[in-house]
PDB file of N, CA and C in Angstrom:
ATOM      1  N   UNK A   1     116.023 162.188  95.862  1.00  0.00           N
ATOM      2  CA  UNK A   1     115.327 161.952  97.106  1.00  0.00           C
ATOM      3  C   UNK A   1     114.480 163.184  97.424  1.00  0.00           C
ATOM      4  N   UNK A   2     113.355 163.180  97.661  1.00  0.00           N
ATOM      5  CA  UNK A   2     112.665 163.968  98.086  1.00  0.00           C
ATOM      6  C   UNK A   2     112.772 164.483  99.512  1.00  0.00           C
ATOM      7  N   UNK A   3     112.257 165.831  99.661  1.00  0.00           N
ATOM      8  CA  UNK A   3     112.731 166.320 100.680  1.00  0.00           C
ATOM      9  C   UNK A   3     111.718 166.353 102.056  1.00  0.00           C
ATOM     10  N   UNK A   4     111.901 166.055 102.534  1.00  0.00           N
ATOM     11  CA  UNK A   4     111.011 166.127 103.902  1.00  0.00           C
ATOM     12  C   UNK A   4     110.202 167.398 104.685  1.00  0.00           C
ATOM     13  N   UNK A   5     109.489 167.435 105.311  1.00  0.00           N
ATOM     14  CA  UNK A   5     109.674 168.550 105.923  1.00  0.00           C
ATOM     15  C   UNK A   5     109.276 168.010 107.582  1.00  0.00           C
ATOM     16  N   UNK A   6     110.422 168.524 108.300  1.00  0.00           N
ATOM     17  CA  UNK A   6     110.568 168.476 109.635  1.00  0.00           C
ATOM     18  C   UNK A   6     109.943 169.115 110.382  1.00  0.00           C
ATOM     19  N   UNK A   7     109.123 169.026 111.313  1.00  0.00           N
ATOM     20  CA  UNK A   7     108.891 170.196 112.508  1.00  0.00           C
ATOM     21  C   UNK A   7     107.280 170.895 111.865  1.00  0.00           C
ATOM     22  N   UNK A   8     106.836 170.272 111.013  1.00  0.00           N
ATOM     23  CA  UNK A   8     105.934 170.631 110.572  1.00  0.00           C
ATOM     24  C   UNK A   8     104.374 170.107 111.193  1.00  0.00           C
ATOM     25  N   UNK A   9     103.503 170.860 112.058  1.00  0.00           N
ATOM     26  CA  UNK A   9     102.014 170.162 112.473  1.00  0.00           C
ATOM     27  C   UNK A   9     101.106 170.220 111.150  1.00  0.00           C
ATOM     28  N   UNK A  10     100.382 169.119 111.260  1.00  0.00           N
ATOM     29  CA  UNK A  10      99.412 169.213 109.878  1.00  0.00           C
ATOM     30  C   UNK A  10      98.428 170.457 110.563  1.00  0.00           C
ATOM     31  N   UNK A  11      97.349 171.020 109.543  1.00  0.00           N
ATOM     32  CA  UNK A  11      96.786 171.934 110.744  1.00  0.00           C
ATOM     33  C   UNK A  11      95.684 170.987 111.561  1.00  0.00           C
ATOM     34  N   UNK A  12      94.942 169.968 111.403  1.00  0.00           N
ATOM     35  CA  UNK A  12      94.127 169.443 111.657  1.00  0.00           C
ATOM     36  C   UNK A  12      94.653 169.157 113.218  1.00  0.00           C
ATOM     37  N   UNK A  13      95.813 169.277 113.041  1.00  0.00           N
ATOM     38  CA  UNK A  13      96.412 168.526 114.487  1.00  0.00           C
ATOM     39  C   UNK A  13      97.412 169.504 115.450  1.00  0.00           C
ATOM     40  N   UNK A  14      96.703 169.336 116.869  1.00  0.00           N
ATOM     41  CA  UNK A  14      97.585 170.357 117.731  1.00  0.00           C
ATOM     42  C   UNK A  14      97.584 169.610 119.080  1.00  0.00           C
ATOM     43  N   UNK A  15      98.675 169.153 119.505  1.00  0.00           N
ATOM     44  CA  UNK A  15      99.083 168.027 120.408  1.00  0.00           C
ATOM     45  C   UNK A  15      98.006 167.961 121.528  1.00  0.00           C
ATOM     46  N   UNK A  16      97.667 169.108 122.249  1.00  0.00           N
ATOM     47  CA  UNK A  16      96.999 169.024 123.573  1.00  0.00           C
ATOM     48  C   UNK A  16      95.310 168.671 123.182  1.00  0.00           C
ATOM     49  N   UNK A  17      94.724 168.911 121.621  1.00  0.00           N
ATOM     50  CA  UNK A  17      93.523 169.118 121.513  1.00  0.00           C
ATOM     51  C   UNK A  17      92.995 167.435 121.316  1.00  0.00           C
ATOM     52  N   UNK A  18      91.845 167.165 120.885  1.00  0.00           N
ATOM     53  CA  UNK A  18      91.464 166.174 120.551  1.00  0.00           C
ATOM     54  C   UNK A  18      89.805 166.236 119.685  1.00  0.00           C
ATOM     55  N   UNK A  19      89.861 165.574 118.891  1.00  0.00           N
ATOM     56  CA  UNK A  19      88.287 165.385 117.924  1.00  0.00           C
ATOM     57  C   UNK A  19      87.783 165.042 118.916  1.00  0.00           C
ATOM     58  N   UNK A  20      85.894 164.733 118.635  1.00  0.00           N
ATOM     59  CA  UNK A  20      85.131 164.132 118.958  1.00  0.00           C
ATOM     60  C   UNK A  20      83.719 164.186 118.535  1.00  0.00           C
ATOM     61  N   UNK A  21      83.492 163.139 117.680  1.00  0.00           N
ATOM     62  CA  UNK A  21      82.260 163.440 117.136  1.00  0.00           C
ATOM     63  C   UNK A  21      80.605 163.364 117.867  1.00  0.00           C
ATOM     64  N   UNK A  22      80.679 163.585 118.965  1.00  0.00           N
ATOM     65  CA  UNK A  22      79.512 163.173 119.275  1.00  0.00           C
ATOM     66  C   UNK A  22      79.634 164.494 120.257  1.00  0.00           C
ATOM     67  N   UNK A  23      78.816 165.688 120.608  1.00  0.00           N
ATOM     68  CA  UNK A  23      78.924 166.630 121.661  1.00  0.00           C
ATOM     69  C   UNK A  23      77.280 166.367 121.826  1.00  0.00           C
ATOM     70  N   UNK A  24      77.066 166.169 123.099  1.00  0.00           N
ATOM     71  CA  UNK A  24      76.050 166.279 123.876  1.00  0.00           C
ATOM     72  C   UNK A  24      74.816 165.418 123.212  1.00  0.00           C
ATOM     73  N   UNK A  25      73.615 165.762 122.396  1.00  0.00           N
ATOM     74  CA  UNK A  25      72.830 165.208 121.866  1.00  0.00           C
ATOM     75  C   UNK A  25      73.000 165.256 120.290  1.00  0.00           C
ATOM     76  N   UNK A  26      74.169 165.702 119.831  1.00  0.00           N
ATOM     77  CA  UNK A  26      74.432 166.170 118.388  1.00  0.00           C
ATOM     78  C   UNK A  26      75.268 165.409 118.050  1.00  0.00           C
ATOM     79  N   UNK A  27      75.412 164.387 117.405  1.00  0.00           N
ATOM     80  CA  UNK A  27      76.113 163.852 116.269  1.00  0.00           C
ATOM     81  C   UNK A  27      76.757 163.760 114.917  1.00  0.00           C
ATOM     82  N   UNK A  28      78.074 163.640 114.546  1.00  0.00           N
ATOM     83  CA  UNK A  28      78.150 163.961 112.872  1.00  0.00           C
ATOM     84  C   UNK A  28      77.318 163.276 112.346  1.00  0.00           C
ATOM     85  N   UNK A  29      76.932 164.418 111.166  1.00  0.00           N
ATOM     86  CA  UNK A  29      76.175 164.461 110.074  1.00  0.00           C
ATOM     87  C   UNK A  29      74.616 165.066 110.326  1.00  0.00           C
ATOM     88  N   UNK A  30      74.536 165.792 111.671  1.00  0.00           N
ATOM     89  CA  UNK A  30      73.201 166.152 111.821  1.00  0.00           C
ATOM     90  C   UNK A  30      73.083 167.649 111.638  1.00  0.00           C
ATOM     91  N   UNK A  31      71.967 168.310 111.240  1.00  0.00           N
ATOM     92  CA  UNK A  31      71.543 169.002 110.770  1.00  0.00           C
ATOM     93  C   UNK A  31      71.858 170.428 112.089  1.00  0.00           C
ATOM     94  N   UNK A  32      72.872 171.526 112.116  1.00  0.00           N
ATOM     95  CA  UNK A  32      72.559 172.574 113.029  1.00  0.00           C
ATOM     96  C   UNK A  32      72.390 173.761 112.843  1.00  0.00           C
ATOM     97  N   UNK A  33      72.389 174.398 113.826  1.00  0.00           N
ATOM     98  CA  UNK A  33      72.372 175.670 113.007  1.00  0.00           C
ATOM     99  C   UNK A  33      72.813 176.951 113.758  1.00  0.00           C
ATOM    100  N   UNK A  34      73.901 177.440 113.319  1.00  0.00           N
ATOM    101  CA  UNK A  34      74.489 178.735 113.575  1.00  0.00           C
ATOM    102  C   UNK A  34      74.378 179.870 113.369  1.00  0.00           C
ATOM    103  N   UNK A  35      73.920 180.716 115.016  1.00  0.00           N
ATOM    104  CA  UNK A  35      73.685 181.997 115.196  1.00  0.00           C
ATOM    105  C   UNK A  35      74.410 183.053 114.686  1.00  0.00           C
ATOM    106  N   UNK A  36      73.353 184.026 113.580  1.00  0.00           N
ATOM    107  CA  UNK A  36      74.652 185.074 112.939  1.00  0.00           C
ATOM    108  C   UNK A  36      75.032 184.724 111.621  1.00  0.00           C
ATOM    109  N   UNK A  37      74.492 183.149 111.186  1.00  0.00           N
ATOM    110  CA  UNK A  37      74.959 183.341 109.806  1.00  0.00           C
ATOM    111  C   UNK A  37      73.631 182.478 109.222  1.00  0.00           C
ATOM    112  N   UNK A  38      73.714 182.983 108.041  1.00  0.00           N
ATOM    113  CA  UNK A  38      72.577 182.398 107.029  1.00  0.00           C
ATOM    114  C   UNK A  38      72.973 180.885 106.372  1.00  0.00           C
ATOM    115  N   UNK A  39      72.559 180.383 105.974  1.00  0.00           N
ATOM    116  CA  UNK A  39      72.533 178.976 105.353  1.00  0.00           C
ATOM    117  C   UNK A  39      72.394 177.483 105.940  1.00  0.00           C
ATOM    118  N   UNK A  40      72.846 176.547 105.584  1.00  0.00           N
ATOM    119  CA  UNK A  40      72.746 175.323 105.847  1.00  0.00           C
ATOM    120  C   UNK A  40      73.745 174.619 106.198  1.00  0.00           C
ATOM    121  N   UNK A  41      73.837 173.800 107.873  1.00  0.00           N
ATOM    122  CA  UNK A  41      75.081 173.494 107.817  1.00  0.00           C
ATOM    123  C   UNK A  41      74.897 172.171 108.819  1.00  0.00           C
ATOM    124  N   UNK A  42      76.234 171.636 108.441  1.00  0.00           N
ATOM    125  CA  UNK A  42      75.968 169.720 109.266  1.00  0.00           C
ATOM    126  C   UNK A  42      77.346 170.203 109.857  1.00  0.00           C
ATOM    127  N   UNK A  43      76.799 169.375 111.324  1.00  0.00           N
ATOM    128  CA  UNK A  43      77.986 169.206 112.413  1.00  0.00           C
ATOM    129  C   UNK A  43      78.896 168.182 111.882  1.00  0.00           C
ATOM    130  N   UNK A  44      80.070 168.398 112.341  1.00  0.00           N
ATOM    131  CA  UNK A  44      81.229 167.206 112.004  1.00  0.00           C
ATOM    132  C   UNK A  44      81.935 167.158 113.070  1.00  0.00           C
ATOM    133  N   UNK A  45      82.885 167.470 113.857  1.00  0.00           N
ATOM    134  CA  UNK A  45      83.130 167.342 115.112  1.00  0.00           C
ATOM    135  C   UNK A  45      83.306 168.253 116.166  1.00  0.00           C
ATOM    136  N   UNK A  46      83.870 168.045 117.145  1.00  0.00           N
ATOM    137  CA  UNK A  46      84.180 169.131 118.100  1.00  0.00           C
ATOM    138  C   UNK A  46      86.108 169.202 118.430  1.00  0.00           C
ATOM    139  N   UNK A  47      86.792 170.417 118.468  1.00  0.00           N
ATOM    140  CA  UNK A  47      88.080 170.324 119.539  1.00  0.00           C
ATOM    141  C   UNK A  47      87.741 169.978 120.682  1.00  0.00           C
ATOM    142  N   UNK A  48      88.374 169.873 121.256  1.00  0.00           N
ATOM    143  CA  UNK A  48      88.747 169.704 122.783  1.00  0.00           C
ATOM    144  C   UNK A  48      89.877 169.808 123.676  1.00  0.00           C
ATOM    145  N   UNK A  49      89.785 170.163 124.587  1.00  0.00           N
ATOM    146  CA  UNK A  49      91.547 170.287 125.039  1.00  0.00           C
ATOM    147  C   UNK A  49      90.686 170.869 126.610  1.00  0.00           C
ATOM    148  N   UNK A  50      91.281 169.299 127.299  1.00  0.00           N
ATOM    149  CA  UNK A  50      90.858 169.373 128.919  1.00  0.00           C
ATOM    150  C   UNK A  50      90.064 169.149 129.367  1.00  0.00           C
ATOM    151  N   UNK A  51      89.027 168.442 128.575  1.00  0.00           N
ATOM    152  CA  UNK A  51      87.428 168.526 128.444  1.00  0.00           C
ATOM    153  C   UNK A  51      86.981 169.817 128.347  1.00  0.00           C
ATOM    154  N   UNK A  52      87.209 171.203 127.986  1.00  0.00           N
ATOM    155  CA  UNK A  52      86.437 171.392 127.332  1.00  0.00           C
ATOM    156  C   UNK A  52      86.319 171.906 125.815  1.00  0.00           C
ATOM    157  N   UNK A  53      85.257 171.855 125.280  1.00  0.00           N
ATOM    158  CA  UNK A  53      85.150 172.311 124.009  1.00  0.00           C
ATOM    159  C   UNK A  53      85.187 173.628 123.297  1.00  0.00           C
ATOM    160  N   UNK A  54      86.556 173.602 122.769  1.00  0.00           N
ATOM    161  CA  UNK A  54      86.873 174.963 121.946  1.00  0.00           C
ATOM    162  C   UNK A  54      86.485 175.668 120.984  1.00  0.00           C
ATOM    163  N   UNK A  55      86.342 174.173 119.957  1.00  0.00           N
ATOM    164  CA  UNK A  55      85.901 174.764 118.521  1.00  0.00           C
ATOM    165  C   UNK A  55      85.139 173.647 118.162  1.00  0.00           C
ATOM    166  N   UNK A  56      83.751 174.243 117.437  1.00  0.00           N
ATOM    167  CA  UNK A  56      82.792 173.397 116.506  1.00  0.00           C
ATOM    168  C   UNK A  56      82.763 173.521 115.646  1.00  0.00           C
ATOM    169  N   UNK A  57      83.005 172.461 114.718  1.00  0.00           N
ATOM    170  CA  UNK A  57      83.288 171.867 112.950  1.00  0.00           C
ATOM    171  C   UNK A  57      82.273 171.486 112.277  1.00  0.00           C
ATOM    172  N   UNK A  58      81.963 172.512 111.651  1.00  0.00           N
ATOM    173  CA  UNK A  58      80.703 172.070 110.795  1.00  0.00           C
ATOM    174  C   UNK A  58      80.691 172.658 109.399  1.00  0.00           C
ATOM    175  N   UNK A  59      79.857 171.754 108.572  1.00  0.00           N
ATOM    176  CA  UNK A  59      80.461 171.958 106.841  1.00  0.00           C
ATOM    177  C   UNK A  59      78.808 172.609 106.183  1.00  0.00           C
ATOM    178  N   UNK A  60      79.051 173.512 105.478  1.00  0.00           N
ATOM    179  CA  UNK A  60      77.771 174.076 105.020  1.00  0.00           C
ATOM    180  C   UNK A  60      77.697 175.486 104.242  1.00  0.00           C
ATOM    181  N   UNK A  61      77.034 176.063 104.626  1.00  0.00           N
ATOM    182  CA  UNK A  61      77.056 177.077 104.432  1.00  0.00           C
ATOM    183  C   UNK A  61      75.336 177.858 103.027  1.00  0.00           C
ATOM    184  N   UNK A  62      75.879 179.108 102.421  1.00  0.00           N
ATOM    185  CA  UNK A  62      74.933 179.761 101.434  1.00  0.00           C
ATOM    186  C   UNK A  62      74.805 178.985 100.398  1.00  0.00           C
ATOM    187  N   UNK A  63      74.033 178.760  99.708  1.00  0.00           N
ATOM    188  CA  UNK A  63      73.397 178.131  98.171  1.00  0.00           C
ATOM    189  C   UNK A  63      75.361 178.463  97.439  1.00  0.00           C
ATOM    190  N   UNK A  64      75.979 177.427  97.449  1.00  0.00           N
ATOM    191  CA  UNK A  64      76.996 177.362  96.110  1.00  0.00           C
ATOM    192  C   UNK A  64      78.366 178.209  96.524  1.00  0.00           C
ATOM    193  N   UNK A  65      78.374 178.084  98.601  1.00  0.00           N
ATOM    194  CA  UNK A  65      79.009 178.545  99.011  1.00  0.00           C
ATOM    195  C   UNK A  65      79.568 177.477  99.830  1.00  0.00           C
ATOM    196  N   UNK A  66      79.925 176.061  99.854  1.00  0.00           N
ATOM    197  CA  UNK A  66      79.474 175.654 101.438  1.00  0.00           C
ATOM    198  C   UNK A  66      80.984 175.526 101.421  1.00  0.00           C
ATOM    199  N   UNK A  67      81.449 175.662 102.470  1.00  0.00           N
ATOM    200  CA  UNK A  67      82.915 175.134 102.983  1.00  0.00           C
ATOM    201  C   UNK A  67      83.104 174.416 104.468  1.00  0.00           C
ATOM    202  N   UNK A  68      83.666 173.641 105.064  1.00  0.00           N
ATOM    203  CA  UNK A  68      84.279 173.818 106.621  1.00  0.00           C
ATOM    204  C   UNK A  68      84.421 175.348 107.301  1.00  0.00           C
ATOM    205  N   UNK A  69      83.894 175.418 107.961  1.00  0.00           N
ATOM    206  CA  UNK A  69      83.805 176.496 109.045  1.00  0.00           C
ATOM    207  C   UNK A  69      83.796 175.787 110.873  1.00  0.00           C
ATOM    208  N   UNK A  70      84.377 176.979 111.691  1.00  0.00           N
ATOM    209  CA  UNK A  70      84.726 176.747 112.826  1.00  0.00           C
ATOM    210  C   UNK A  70      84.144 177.719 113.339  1.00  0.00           C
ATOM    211  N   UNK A  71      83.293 177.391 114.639  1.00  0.00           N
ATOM    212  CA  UNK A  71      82.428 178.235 115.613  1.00  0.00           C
ATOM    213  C   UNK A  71      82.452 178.144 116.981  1.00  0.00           C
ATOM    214  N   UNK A  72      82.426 179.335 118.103  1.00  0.00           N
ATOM    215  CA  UNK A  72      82.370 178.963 119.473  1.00  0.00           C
ATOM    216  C   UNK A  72      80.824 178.475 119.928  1.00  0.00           C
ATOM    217  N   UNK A  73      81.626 177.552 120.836  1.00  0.00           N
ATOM    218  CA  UNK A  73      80.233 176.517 120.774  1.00  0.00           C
ATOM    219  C   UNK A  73      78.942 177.105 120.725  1.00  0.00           C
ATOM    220  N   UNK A  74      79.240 178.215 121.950  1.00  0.00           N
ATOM    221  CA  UNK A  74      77.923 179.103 122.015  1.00  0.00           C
ATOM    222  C   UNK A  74      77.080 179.904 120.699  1.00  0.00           C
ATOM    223  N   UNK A  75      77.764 179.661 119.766  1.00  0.00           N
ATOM    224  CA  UNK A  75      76.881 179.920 118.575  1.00  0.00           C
ATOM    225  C   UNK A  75      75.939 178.906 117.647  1.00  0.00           C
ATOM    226  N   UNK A  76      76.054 177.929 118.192  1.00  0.00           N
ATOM    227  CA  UNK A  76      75.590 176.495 117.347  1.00  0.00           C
ATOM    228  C   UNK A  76      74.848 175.433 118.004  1.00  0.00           C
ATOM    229  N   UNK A  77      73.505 175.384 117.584  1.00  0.00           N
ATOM    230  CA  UNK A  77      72.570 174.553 118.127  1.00  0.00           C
ATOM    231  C   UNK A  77      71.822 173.747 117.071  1.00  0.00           C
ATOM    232  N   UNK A  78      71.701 172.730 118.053  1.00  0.00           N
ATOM    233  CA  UNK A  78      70.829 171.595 116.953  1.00  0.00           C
ATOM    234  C   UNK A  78      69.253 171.520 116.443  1.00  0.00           C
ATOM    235  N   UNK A  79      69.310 171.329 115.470  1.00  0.00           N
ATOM    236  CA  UNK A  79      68.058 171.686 114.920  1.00  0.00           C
ATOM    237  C   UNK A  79      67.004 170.849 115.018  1.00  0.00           C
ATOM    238  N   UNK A  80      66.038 170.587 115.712  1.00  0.00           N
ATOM    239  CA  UNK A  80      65.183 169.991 115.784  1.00  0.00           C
ATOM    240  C   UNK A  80      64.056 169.645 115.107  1.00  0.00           C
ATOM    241  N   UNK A  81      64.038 168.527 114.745  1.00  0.00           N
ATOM    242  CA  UNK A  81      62.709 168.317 113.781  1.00  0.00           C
ATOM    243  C   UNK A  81      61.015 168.824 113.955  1.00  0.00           C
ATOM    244  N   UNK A  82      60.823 169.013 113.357  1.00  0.00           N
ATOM    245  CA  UNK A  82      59.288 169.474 113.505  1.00  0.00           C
ATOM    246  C   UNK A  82      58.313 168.797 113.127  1.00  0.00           C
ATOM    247  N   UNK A  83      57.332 167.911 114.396  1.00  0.00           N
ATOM    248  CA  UNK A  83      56.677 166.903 114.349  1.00  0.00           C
ATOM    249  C   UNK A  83      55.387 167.204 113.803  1.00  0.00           C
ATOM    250  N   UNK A  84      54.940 166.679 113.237  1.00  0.00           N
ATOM    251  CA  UNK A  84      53.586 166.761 111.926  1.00  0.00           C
ATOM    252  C   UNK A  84      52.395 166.487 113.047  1.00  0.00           C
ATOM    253  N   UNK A  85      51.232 167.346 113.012  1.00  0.00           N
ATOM    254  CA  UNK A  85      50.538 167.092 114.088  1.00  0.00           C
ATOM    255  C   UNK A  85      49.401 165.748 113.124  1.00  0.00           C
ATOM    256  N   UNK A  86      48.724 165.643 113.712  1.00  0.00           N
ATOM    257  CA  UNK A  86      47.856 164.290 113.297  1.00  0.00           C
ATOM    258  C   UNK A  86      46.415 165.242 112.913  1.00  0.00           C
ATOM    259  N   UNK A  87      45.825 165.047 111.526  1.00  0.00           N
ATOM    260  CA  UNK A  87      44.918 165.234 111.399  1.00  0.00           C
ATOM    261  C   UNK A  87      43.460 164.927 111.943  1.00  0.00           C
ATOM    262  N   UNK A  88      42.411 165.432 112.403  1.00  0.00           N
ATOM    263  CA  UNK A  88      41.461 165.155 112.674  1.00  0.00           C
ATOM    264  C   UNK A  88      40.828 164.126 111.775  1.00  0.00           C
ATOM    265  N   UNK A  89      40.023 162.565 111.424  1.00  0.00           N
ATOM    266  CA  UNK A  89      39.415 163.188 110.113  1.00  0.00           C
ATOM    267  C   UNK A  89      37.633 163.258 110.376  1.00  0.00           C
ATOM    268  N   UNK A  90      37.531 163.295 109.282  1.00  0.00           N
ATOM    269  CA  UNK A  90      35.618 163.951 109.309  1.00  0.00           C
ATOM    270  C   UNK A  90      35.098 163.045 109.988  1.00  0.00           C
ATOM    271  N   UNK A  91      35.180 161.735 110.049  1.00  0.00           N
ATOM    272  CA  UNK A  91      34.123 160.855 110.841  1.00  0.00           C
ATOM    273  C   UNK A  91      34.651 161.205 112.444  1.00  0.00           C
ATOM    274  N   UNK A  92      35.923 161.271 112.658  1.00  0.00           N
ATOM    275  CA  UNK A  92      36.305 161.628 114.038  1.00  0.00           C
ATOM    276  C   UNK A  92      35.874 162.958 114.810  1.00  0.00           C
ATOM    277  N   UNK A  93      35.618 164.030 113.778  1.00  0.00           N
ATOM    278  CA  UNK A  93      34.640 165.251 114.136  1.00  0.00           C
ATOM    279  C   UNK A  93      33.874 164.948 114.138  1.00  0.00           C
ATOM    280  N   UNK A  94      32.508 164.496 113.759  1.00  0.00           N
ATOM    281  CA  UNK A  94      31.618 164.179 113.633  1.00  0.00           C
ATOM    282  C   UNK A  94      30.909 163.131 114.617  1.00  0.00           C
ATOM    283  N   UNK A  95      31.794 162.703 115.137  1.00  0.00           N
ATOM    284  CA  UNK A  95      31.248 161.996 116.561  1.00  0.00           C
ATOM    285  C   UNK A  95      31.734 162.787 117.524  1.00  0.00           C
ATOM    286  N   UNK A  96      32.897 163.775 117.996  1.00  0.00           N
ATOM    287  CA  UNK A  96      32.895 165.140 118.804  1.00  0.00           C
ATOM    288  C   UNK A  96      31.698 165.635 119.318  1.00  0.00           C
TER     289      UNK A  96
END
């Protein structure tokens, strides 16, 4: 018989906290980016405990480095796309 282990929390789990994938306008799997460190990284969820938010879960990291990492919120913002402006073209100058 195999042996059990009693009394044991997985770490993912700590009674008072709770996931949640969606914080504010940021969703898992979107693109953010954290102050203080270099590379590339996607949100995955948030802790919580009381409403408010403790720790932000996001997977990424340097070229051939990426792991799960945990950040205070205040270091991590969402990255916003950068909208392509619309070219002029020549006949549209040309009547200017």
């Amino acid at each position: 018989m195999a042996r059990r282990n009693v009394g044991v929390i997985e770490p993912n789990y700590i009674p008072s906290w709770h996931k949640e994938e969606l914080w504010g306008d940021i969703v898992s799997g979107d693109p953010v980016k954290v102050k203080g460190e270099q590379g590339a990284f996607t949100f995955k969820h948030t802790h919580v405990k009381e409403g408010e938010v403790i720790a932000v879960i996001v997977y990424g990291g340097t070229y051939g480095n990426t792991t799960f990492r945990a950040f205070y919120p205040d270091k991590v913002t969402k990255i916003v796309a950068k909208t392509k402006r619309k070219r002029k073209s020549s006949a549209q100058e040309s009547e200017d």
